[in-house]
Every structure is written in structure tokens, then in C-alpha cells.
C-alpha atoms as a PDB file:
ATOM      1  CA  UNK A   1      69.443  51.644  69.795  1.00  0.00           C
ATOM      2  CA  UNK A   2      71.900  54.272  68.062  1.00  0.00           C
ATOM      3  CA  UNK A   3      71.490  57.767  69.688  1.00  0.00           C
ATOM      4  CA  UNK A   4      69.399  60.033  67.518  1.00  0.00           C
ATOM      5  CA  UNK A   5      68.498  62.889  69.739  1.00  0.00           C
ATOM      6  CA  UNK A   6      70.677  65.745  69.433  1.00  0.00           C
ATOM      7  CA  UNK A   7      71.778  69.810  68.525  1.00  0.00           C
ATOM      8  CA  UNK A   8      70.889  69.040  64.932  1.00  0.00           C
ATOM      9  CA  UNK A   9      68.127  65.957  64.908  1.00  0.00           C
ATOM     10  CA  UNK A  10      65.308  64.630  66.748  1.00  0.00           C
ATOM     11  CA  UNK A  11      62.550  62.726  67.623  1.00  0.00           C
ATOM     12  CA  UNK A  12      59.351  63.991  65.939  1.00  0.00           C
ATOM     13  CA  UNK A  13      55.882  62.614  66.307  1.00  0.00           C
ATOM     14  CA  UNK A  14      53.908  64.903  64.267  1.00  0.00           C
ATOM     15  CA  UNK A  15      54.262  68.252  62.660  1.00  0.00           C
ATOM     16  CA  UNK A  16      50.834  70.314  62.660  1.00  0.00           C
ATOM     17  CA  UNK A  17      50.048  72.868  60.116  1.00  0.00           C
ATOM     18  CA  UNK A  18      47.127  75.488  60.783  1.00  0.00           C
ATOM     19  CA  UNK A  19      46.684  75.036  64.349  1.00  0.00           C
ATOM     20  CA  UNK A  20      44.473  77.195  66.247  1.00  0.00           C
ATOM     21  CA  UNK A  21      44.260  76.034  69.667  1.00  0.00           C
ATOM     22  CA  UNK A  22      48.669  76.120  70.565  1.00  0.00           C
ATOM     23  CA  UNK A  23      48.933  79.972  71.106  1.00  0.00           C
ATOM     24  CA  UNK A  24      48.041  83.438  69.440  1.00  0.00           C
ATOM     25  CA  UNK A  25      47.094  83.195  65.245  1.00  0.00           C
ATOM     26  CA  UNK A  26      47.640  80.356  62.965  1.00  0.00           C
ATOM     27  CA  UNK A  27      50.592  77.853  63.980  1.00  0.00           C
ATOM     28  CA  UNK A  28      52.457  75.268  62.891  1.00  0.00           C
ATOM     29  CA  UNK A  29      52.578  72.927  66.397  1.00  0.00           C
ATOM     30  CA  UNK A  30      55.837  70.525  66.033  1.00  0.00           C
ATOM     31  CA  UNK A  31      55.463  67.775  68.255  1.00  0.00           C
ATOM     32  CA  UNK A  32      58.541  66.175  69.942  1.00  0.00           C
ATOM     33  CA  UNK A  33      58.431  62.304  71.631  1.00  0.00           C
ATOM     34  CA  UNK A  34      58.995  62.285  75.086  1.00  0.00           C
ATOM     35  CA  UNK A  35      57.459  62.971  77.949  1.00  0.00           C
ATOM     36  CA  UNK A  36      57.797  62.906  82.088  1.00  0.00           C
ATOM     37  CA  UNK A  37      54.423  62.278  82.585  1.00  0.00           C
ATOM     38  CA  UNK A  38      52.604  59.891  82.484  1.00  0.00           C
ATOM     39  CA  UNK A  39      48.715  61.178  82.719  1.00  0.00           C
ATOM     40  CA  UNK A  40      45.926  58.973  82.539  1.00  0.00           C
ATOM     41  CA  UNK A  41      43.831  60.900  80.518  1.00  0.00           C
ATOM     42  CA  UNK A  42      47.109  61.908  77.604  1.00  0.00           C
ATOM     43  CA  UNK A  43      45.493  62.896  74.274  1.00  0.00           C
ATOM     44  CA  UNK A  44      48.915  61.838  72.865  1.00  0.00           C
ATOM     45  CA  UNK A  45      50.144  58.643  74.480  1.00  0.00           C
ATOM     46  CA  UNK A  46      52.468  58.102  71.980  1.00  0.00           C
ATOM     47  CA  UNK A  47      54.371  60.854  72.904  1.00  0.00           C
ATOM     48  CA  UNK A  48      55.367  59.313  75.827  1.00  0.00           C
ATOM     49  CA  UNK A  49      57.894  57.104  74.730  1.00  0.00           C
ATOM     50  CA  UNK A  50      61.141  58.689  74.224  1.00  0.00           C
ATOM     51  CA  UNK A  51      61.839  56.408  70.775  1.00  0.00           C
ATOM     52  CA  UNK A  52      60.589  55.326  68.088  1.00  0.00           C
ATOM     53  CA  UNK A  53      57.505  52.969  68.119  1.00  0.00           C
ATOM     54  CA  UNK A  54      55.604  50.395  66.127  1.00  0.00           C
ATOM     55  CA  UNK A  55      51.812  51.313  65.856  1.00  0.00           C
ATOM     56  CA  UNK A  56      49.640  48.671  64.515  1.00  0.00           C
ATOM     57  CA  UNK A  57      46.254  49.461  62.797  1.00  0.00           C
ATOM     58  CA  UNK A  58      44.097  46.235  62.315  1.00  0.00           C
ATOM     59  CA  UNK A  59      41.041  47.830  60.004  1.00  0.00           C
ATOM     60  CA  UNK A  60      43.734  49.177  57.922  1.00  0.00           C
ATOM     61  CA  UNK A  61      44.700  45.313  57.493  1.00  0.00           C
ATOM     62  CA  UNK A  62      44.337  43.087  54.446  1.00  0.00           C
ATOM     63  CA  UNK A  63      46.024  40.389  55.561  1.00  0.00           C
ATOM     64  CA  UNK A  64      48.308  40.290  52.530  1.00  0.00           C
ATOM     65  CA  UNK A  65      51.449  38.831  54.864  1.00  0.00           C
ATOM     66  CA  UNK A  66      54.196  40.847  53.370  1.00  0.00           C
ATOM     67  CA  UNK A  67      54.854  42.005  56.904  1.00  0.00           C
ATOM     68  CA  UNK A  68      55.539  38.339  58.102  1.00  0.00           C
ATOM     69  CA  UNK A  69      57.461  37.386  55.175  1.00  0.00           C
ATOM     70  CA  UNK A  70      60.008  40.100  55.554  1.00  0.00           C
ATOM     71  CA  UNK A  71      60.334  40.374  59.465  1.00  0.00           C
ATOM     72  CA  UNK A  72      64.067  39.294  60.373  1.00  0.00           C
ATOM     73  CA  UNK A  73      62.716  37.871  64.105  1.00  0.00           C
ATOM     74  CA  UNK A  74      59.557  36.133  62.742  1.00  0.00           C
ATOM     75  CA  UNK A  75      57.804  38.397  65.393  1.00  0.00           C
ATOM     76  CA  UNK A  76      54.416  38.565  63.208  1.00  0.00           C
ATOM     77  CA  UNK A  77      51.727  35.586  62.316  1.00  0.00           C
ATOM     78  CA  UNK A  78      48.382  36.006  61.117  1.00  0.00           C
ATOM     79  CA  UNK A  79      45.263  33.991  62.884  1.00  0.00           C
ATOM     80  CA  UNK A  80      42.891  31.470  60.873  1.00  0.00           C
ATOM     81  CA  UNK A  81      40.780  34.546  60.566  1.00  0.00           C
ATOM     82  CA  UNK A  82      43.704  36.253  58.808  1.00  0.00           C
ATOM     83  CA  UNK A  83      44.061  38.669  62.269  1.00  0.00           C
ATOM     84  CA  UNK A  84      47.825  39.959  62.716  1.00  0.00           C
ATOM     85  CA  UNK A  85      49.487  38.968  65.889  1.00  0.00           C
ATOM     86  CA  UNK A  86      53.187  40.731  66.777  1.00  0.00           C
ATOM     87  CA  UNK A  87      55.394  39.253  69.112  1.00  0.00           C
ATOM     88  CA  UNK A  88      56.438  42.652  70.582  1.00  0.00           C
ATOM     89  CA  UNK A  89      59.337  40.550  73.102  1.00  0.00           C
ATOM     90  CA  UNK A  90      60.535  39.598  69.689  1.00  0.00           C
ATOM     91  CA  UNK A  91      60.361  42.863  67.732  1.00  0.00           C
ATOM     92  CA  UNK A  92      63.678  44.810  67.587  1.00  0.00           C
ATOM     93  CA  UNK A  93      61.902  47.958  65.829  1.00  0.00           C
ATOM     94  CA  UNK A  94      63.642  47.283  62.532  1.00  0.00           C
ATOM     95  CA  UNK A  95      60.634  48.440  60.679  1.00  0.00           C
ATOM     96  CA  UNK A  96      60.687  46.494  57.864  1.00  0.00           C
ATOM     97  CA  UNK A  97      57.653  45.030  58.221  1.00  0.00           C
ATOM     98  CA  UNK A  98      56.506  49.391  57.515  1.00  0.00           C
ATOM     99  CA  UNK A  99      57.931  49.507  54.473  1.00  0.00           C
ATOM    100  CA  UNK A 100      56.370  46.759  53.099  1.00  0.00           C
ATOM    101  CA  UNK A 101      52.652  48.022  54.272  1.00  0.00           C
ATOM    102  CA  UNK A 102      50.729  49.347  51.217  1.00  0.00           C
ATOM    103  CA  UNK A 103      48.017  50.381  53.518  1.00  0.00           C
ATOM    104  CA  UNK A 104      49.302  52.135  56.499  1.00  0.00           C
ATOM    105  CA  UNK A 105      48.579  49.104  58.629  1.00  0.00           C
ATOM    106  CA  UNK A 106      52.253  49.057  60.159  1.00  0.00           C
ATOM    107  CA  UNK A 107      53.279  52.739  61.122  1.00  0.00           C
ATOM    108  CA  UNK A 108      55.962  54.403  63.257  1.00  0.00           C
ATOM    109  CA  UNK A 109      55.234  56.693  65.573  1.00  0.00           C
ATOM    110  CA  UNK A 110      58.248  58.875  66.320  1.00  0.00           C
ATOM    111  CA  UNK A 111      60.427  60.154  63.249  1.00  0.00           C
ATOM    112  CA  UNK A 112      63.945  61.520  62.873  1.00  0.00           C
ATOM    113  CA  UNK A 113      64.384  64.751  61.642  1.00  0.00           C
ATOM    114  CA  UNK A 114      66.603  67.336  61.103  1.00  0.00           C
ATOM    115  CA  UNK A 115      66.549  71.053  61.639  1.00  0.00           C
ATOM    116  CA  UNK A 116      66.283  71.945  58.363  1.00  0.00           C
ATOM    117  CA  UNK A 117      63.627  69.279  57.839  1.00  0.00           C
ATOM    118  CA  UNK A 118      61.651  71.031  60.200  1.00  0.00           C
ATOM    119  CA  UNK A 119      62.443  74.565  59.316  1.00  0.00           C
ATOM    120  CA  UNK A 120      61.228  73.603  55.831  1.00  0.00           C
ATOM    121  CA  UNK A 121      57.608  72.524  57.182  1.00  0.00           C
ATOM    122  CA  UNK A 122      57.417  75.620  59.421  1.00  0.00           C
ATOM    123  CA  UNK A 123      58.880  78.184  56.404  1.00  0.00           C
ATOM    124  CA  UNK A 124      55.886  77.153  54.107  1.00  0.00           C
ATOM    125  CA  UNK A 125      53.025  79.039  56.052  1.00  0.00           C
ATOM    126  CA  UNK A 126      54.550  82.299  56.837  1.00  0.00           C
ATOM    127  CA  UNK A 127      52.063  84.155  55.216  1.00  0.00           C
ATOM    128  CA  UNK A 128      49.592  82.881  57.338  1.00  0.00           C
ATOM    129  CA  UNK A 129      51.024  83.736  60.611  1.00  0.00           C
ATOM    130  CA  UNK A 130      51.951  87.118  59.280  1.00  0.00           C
ATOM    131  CA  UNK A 131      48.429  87.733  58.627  1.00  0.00           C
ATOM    132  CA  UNK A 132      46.896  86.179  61.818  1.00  0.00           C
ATOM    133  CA  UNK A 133      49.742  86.657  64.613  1.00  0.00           C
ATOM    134  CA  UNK A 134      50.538  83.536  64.603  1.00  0.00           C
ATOM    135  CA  UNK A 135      53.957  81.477  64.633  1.00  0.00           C
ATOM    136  CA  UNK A 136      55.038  77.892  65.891  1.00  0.00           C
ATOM    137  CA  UNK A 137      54.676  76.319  68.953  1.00  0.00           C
ATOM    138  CA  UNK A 138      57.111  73.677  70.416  1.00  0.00           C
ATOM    139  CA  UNK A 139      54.931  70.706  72.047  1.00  0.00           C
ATOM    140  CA  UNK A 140      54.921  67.361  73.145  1.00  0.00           C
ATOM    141  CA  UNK A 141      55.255  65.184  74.492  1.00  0.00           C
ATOM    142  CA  UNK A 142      57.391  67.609  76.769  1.00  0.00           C
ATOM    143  CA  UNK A 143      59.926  68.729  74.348  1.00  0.00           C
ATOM    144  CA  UNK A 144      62.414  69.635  76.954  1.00  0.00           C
ATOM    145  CA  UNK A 145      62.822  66.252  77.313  1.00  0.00           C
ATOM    146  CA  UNK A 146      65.130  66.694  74.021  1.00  0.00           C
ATOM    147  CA  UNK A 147      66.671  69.479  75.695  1.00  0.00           C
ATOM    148  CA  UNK A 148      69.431  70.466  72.400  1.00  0.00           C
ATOM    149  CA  UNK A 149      67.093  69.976  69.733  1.00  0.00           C
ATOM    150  CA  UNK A 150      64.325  72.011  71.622  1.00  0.00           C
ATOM    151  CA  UNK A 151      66.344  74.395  72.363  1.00  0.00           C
ATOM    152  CA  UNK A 152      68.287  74.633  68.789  1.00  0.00           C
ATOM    153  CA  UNK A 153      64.571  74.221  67.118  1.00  0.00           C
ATOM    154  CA  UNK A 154      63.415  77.613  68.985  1.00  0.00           C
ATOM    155  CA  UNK A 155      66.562  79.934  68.272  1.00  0.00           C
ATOM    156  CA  UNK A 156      65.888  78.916  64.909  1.00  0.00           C
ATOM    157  CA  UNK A 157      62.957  79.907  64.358  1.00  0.00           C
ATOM    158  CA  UNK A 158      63.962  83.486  66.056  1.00  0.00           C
ATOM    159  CA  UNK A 159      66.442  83.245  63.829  1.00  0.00           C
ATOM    160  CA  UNK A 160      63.176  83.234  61.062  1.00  0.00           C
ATOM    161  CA  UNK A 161      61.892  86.170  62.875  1.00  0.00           C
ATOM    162  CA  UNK A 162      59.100  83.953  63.715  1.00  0.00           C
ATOM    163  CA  UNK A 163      56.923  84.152  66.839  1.00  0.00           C
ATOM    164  CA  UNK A 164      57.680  81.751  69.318  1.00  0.00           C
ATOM    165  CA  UNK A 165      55.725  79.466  71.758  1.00  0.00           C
ATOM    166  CA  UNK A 166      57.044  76.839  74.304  1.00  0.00           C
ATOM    167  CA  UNK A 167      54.225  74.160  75.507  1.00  0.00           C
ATOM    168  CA  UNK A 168      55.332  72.675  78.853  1.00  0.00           C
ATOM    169  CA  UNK A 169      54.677  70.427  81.417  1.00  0.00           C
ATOM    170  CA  UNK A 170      56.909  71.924  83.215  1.00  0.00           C
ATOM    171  CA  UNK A 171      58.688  69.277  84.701  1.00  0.00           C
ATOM    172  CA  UNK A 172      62.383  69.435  83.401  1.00  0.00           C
ATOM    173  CA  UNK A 173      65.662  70.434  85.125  1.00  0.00           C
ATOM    174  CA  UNK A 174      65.291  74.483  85.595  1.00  0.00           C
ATOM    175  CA  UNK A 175      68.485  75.335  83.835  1.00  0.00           C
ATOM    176  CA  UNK A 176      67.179  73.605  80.730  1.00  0.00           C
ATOM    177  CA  UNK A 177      64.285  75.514  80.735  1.00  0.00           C
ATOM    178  CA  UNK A 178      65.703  78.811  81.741  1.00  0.00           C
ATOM    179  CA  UNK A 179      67.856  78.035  78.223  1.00  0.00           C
ATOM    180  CA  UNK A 180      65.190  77.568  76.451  1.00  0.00           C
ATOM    181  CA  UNK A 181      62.941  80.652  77.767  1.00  0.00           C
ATOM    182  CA  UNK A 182      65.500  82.997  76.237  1.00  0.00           C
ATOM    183  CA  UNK A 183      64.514  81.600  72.710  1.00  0.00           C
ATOM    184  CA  UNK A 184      60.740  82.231  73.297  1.00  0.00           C
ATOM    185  CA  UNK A 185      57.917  84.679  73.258  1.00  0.00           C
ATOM    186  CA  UNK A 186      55.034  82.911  74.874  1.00  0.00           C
ATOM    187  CA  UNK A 187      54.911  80.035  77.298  1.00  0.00           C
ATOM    188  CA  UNK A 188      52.066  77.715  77.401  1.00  0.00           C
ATOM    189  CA  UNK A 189      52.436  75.770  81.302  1.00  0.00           C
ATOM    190  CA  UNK A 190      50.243  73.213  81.747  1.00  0.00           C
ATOM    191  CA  UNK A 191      49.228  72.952  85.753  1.00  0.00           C
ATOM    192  CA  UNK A 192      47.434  69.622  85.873  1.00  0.00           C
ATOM    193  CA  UNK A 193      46.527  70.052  89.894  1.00  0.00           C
ATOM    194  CA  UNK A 194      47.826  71.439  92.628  1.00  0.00           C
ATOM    195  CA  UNK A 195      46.923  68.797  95.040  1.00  0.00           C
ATOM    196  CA  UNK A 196      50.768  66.893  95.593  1.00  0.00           C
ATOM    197  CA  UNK A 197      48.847  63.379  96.140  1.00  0.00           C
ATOM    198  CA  UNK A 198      46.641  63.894  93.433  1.00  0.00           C
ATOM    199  CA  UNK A 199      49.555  64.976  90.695  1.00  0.00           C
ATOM    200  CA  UNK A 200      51.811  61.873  92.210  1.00  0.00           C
ATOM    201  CA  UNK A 201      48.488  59.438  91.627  1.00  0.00           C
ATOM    202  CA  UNK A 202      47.201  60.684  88.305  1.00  0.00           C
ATOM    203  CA  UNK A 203      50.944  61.486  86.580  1.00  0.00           C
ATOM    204  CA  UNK A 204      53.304  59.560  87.732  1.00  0.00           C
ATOM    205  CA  UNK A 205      55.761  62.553  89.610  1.00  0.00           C
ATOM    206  CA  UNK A 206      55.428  65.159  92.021  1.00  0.00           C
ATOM    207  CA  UNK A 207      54.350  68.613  91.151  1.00  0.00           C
ATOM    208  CA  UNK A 208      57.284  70.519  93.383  1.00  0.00           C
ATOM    209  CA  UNK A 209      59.444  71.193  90.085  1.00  0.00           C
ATOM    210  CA  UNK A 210      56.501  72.312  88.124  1.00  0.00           C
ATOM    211  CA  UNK A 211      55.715  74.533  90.595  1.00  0.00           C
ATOM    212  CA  UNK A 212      59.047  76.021  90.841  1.00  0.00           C
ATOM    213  CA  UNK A 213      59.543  76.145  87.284  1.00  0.00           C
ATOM    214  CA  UNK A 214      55.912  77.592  87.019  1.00  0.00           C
ATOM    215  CA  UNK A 215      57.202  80.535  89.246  1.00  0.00           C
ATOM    216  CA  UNK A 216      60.814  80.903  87.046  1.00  0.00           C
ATOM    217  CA  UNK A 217      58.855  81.022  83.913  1.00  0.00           C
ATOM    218  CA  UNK A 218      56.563  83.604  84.975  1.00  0.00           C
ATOM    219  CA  UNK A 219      59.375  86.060  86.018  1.00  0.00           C
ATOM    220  CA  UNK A 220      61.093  85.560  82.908  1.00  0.00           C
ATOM    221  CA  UNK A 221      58.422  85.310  80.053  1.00  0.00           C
ATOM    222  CA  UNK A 222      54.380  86.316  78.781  1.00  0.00           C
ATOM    223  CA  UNK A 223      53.152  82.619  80.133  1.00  0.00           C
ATOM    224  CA  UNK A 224      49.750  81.835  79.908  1.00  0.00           C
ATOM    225  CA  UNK A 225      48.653  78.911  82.481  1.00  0.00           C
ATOM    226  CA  UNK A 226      46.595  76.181  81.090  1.00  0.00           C
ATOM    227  CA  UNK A 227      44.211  73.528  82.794  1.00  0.00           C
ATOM    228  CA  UNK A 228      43.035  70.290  81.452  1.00  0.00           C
ATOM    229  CA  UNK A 229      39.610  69.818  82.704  1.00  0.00           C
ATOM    230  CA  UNK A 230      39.405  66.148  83.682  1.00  0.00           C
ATOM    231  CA  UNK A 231      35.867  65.725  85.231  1.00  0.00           C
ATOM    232  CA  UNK A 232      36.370  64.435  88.596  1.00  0.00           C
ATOM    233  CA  UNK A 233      39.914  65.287  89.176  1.00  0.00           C
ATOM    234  CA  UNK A 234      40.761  68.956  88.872  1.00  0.00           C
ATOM    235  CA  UNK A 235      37.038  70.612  87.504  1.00  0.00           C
ATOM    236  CA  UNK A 236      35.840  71.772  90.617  1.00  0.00           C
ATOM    237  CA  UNK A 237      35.519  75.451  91.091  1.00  0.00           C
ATOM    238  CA  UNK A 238      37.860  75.244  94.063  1.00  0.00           C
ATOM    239  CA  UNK A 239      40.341  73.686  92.242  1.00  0.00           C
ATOM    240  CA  UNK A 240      40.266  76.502  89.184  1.00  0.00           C
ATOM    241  CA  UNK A 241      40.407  79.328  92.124  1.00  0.00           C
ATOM    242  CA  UNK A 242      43.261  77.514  93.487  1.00  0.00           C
ATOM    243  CA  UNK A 243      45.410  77.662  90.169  1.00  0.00           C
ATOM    244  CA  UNK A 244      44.264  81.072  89.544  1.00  0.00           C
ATOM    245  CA  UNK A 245      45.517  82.580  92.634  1.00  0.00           C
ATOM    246  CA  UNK A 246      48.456  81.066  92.059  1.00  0.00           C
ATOM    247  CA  UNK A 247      49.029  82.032  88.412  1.00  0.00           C
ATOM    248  CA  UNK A 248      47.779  85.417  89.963  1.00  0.00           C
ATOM    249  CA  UNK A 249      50.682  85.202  92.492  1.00  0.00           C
ATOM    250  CA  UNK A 250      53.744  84.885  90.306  1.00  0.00           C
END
């Protein structure tokens, strides 16, 4: 597949006007695809991909076939019972098949964008930070993991006069992020655990960089530490006293 990750474009999964949950105020959240982890319990598994993706709806479905008639690989059918089946060792992510769908069956997940493109979304609520606090936040995904477009997308919007918030799982190379921390005004770092095992068994990687880069960040920029409660995994009180102290530490 052609690059399309770079200074001036990216990956985008979603763009999120009016948030109230990514940071101080009202936010636009801009969600880049990609992601280092792989939790068990991600909200947003289709961030995890770094490229684009085919997401199929079925109740969306009326079985109308223009899909099948215009994939180049024959990679879709339809059942007796007028079900879609995709072939996905067949499908080469041409998306045809999407712009064919009248109903929003066939989607991709994972759009290219430009700087501008996303400037434009983000320019269209200032009043609403100005009159809440608020700003955009950078999320994922891990965004890092498009380290020029992240890092292009934040000076940016300084550049707006916008305030600024990084979400992170913290998990990227440290000079990347110490880049990117000179661009922002408030770091959201997610600490999933601090139990090594645990992190390896439930994410996929080690939590030695995070914690690192949890200690860089701190010294560097406002960064408020955020846990995911998963019941059974990390919502013990012990746990919560554990990441506290540390958060309390750096």
C-alpha cells in the first residue's frame, strides 16, 4: 500500500466535536489510527490498525449486491438468505465495494487527511473553547505512532493559539515524545497497571518505556495520569495507591 502517513497527511479515524471527557472545557478530540497496544478491553479497536480498514455492518444491509458486482477480486457473495460474506484473503482494500453502499453497510475505518482538513474541523468551534477552557486533544489510537503528523497537527494548533492536549499510551520512542511535549499544554498518560506481567498479558508489551516516558513527561509538562478501571485487573484499591504514589513521585 502507497505511504500516506506523513508531515502534511494522515491516518484519521474519527474527528470528535464537543467532547467533554479528553481534557479541560469543550474539545474537539482528533483521533489518529495506530496503536502499540493491544488491550483487551480497547473501546476503539479500530484504532489499532495502522491503515485503513474495511468495516462491515450487516443490519445496515439490504442485500442489493452492488458491492459484489463491482468488487475487482470477487471477494464478496451473498448467502441464500441474502447474508454478505467477504473473502477478506481476497480483499485488497480497494474500496469500491464503499462507494457503491447507499446505506453505510460497507465503511472505512481510517481516513486520509490533511492538515488543513483537520485545522478546518478544529477552527469551527473556537467559540466554544474560548468560553469553556477548552481546546483539542490529540488521541488514538496512540497518535505518536504517526510521529510527523502528530507532531505537525499540535504546533498547528499553537500556531491557532489553541489549547493543547496530548492523550498517550505512552509507549513510543522518548525522543518522539519529548518533540511532541514542546507543542503541548496538557498531557493525558494513560497507566494501565503497574504490575510488568500483568501489562505484558493484558497489552501485548512491557510497561518499562511507559514508565520512563511517564517520568519524562512529568518533568516536562501539566500531565494528568489516567486509569482505566477494568474490574478484575487493575480496580483494586492497592492497585490505585500504587499508581498514585507513583504519579505522586514524579
Amino acid at each position: 500500500m502507497r505511504q500516506i502517513v506523513g508531515k502534511e497527511k494522515g491516518l484519521v479515524f474519527n474527528i470528535q466535536r464537543f467532547s467533554l471527557h479528553d481534557g479541560p472545557g469543550i474539545r474537539t478530540t482528533v483521533f489518529l489510527k495506530g496503536c502499540p497496544l493491544k488491550c483487551v478491553w480497547c473501546a476503539n479497536p479500530e484504532s489499532q490498525y495502522p491503515l485503513p480498514q474495511l468495516s462491515v455492518q450487516d443490519s445496515h444491509c439490504t442485500a442489493c449486491g452492488k458491492c459484489r458486482e463491482v468488487c475487482p477480486e470477487k471477494a464478496i457473495s451473498f448467502t441464500k438468505n441474502k447474508r454478505r460474506r467477504v473473502v477478506w484473503k481476497k480483499c485488497r482494500l480497494c474500496f469500491q465495494c464503499v462507494n457503491v453502499c447507499a446505506q453505510d453497510a460497507l465503511t472505512v475505518i481510517g481516513r486520509e487527511e490533511t492538515l488543513d482538513d483537520v485545522a478546518g474541523v478544529v477552527e469551527k468551534d473556537r467559540h466554544f473553547y474560548a468560553s469553556s477552557g477548552g481546546g483539542v486533544t490529540l488521541s488514538g489510537g496512540e497518535p505518536l505512532m504517526q510521529p510527523e503528523f502528530a507532531i505537525s497537527m499540535l504546533a498547528r494548533f499553537q500556531d491557532m493559539g489553541l489549547h493543547t492536549v496530548l492523550d498517550t499510551c505512552g509507549h513510543v520512542p522518548p525522543e518522539i515524545l519529548h518533540a511532541a511535549l514542546s507543542h503541548v499544554d496538557l498531557v493525558l498518560f494513560d497507566i494501565k497497571t503497574l504490575d510488568a506481567d500483568l501489562h505484558r498479558k493484558y497489552t501485548g508489551v512491557g510497561n518499562d518505556l511507559i514508565r520512563e516516558n511517564a517520568e519524562l513527561t512529568a518533568g516536562l509538562v501539566r500531565t494528568w495520569f489516567r486509569i482505566p478501571l477494568i474490574a478484575g485487573f487493575n480496580d483494586s484499591i492497592d492497585e490505585i495507591r500504587r499508581v498514585a504514589k507513583m504519579a505522586c513521585s514524579l
